[in-house]
N, C-alpha and C. Protein backbone atom coordinates (compact mmCIF):
# COMPACT_ATOMS: atom_id res chain seq x y z
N UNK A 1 0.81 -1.19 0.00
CA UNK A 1 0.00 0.00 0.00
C UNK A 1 0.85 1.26 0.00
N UNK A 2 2.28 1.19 -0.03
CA UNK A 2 2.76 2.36 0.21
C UNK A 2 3.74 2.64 -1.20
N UNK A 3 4.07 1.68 -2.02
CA UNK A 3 4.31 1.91 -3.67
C UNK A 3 4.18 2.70 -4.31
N UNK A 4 5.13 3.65 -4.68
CA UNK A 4 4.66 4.83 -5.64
C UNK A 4 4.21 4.41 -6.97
N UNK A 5 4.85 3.17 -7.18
CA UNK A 5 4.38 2.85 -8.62
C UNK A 5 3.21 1.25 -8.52
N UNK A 6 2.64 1.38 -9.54
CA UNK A 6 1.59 -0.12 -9.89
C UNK A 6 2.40 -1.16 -9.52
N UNK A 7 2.12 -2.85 -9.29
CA UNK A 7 2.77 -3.23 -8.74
C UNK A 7 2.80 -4.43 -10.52
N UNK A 8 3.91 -4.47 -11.03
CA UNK A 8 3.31 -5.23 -12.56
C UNK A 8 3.30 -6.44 -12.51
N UNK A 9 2.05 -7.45 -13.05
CA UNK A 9 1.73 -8.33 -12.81
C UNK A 9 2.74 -9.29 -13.09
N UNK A 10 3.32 -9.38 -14.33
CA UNK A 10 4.87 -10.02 -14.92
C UNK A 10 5.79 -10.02 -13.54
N UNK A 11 5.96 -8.91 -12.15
CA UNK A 11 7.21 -8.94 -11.44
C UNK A 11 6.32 -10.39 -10.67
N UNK A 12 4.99 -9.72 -10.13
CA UNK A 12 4.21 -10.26 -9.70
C UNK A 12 4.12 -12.01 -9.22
N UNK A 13 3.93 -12.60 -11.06
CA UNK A 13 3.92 -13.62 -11.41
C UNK A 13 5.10 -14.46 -11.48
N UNK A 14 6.13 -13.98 -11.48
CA UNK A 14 7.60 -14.17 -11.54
C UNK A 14 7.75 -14.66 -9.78
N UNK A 15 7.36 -13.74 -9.00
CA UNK A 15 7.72 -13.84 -7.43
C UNK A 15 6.76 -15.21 -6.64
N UNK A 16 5.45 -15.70 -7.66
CA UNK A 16 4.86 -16.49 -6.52
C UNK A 16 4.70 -17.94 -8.03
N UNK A 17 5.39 -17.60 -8.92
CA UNK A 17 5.98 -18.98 -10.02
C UNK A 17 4.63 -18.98 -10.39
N UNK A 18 3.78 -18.09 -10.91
CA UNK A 18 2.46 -18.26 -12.03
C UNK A 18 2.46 -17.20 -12.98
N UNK A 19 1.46 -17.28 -14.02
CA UNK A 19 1.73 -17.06 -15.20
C UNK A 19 0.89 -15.27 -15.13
N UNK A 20 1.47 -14.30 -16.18
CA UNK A 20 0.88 -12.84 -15.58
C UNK A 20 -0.48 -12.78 -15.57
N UNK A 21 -1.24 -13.86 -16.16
CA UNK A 21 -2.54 -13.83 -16.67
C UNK A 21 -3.23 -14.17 -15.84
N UNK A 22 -2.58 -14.96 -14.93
CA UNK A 22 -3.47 -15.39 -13.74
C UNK A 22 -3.36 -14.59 -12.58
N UNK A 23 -2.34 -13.77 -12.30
CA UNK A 23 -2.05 -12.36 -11.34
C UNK A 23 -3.35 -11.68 -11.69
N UNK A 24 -3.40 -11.38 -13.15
CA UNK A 24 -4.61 -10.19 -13.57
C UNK A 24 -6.08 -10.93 -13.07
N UNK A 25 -6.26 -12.65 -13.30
CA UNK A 25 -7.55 -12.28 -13.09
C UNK A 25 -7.56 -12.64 -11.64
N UNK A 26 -6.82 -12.89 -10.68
CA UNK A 26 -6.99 -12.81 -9.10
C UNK A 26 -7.57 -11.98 -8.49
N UNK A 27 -6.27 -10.79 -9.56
CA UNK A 27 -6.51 -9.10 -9.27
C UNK A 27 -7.94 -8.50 -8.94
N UNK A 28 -8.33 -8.94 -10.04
CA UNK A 28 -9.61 -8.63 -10.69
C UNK A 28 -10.94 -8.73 -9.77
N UNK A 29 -10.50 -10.78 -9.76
CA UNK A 29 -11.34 -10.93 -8.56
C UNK A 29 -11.38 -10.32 -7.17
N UNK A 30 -10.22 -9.69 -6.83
CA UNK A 30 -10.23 -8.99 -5.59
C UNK A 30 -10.55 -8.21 -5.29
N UNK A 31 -10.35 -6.88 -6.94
CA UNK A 31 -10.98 -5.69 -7.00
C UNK A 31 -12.87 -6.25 -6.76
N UNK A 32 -13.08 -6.99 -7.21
CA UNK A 32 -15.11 -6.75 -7.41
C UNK A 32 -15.12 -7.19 -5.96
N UNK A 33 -14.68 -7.80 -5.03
CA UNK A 33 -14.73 -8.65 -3.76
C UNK A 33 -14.83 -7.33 -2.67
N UNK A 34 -13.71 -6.41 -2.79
CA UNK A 34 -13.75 -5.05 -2.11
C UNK A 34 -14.52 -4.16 -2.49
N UNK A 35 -15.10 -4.06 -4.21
CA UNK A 35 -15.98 -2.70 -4.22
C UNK A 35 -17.62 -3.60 -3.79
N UNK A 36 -17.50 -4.66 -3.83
CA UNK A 36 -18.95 -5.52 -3.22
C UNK A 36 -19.03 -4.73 -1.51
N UNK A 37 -17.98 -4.94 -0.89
CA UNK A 37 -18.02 -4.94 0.41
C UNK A 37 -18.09 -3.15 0.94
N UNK A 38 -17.38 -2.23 -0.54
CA UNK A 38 -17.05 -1.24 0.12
C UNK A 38 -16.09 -1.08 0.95
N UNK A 39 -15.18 -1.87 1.12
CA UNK A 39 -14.08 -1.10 1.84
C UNK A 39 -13.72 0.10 1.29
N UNK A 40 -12.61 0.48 2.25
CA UNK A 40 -12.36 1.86 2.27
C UNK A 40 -11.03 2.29 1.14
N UNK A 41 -10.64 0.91 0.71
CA UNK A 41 -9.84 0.98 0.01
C UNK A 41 -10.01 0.85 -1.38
N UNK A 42 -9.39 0.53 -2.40
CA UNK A 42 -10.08 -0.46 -3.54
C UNK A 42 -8.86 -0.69 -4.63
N UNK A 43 -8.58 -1.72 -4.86
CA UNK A 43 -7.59 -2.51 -6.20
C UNK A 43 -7.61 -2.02 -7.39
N UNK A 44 -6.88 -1.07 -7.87
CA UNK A 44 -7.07 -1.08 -9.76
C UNK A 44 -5.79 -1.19 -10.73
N UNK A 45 -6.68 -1.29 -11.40
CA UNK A 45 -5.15 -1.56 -12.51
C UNK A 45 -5.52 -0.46 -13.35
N UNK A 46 -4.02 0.02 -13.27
CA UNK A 46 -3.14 1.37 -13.95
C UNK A 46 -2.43 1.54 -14.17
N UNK A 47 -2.19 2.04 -15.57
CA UNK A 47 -0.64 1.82 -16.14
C UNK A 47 -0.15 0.48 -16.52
N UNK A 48 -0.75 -0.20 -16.64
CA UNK A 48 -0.23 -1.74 -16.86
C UNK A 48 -0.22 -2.44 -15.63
N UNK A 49 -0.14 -1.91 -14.32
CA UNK A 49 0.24 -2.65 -12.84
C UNK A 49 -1.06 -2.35 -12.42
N UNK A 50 -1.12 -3.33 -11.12
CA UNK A 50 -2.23 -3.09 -10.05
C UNK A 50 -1.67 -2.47 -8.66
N UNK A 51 -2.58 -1.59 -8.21
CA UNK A 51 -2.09 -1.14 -6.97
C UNK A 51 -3.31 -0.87 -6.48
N UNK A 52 -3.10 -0.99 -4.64
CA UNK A 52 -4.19 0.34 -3.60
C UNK A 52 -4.08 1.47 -3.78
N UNK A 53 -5.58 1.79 -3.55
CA UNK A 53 -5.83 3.09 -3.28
C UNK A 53 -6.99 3.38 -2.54
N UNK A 54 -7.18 4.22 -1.70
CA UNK A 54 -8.72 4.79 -0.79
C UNK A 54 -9.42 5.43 -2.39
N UNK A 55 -10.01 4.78 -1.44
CA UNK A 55 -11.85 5.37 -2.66
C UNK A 55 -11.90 6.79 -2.86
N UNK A 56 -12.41 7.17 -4.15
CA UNK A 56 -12.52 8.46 -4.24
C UNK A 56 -13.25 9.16 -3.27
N UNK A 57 -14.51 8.59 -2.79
CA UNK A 57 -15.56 9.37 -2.27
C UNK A 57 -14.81 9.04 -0.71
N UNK A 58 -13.55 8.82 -0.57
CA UNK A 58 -12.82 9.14 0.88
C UNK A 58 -12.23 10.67 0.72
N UNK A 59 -12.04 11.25 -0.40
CA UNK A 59 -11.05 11.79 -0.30
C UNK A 59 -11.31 13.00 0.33
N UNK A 60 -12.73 13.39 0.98
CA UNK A 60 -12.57 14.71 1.46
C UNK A 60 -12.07 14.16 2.95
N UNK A 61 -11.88 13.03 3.51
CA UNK A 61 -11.62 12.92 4.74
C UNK A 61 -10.09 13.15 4.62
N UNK A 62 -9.56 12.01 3.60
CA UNK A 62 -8.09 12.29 3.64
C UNK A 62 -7.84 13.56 3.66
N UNK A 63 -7.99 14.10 2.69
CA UNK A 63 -7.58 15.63 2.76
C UNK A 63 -7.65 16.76 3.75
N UNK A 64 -8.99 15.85 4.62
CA UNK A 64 -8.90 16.96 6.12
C UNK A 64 -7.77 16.70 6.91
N UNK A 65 -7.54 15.38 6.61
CA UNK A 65 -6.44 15.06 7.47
C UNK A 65 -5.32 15.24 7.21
N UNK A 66 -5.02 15.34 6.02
CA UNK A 66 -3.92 15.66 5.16
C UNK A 66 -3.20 16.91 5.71
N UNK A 67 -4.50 18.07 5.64
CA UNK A 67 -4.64 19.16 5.87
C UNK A 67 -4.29 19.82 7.27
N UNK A 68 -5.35 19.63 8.17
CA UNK A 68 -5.14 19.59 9.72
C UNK A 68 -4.79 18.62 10.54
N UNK A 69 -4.91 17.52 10.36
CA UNK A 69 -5.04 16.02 10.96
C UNK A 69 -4.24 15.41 11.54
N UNK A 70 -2.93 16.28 10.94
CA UNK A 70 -1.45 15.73 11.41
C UNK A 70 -0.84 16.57 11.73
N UNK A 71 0.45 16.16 12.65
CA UNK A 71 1.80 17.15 13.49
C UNK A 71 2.95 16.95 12.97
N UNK A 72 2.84 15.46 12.52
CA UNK A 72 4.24 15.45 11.70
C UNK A 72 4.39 15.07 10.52
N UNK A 73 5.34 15.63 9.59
CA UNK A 73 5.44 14.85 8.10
C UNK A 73 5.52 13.47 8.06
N UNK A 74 4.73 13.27 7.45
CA UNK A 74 4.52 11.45 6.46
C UNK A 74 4.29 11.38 4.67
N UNK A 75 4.85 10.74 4.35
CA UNK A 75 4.81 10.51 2.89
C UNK A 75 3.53 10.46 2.36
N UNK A 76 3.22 10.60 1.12
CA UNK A 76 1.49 10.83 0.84
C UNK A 76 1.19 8.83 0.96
N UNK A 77 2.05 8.20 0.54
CA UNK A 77 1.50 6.16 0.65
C UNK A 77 1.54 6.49 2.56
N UNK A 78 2.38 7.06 3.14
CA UNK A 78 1.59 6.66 4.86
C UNK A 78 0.65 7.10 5.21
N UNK A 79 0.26 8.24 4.69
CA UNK A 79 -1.31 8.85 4.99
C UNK A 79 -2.22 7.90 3.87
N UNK A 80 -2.12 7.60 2.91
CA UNK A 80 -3.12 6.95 2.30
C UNK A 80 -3.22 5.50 3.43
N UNK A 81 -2.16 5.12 3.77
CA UNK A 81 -2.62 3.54 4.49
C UNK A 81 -2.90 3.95 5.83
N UNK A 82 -2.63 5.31 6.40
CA UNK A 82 -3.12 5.44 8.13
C UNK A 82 -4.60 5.71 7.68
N UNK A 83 -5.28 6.62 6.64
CA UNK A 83 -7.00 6.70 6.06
C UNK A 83 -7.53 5.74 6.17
N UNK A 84 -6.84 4.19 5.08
CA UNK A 84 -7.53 3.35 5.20
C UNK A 84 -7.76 2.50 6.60
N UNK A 85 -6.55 2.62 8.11
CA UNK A 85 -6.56 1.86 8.62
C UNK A 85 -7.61 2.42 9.60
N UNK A 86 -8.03 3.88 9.56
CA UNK A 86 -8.95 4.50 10.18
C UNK A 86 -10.34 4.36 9.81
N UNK A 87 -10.03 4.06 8.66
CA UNK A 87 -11.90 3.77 7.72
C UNK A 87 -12.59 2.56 8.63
């Protein structure tokens, strides 16, 4: 969750010995599994890779927090995963 970049299914598939095609449709399945449930987070593929991200319709919270919410600097991936761990 804290990756600046997509995570590509090829490194992906390489790291757990299956094929990229089957990374994508796991992916896939995981993404519809979380937007079913609504978590606070949600799976997409972009750019060729899959990565987290908080839901759009979070983002006026992040941003309050972004904003006022905090005392000390954190990278924008630690505030995206402290949002979700607060959702």
């Amino acid at each position: 969750m804290v990756a600046d970049e997509p995570a590509d299914p090829r490194l992906l598939a390489q790291l757990i010995e299956t094929s990229p095609q089957q990374i994508d449709d796991l992916c896939s399945e995981l993404a519809a599994e979380y937007d079913r449930e609504q978590r606070g987070f949600e799976l997409v593929k972009i750019a060729g890779g899959w990565r987290f991200q908080s839901r759009a319709e979070l983002a006026p919270y992040v941003e309050r927090f972004v904003l006022t919410g905090q005392s000390a600097r954190l990278s924008a991936a630690a505030l995206e995963t402290l949002a979700i761990v607060a959702y």
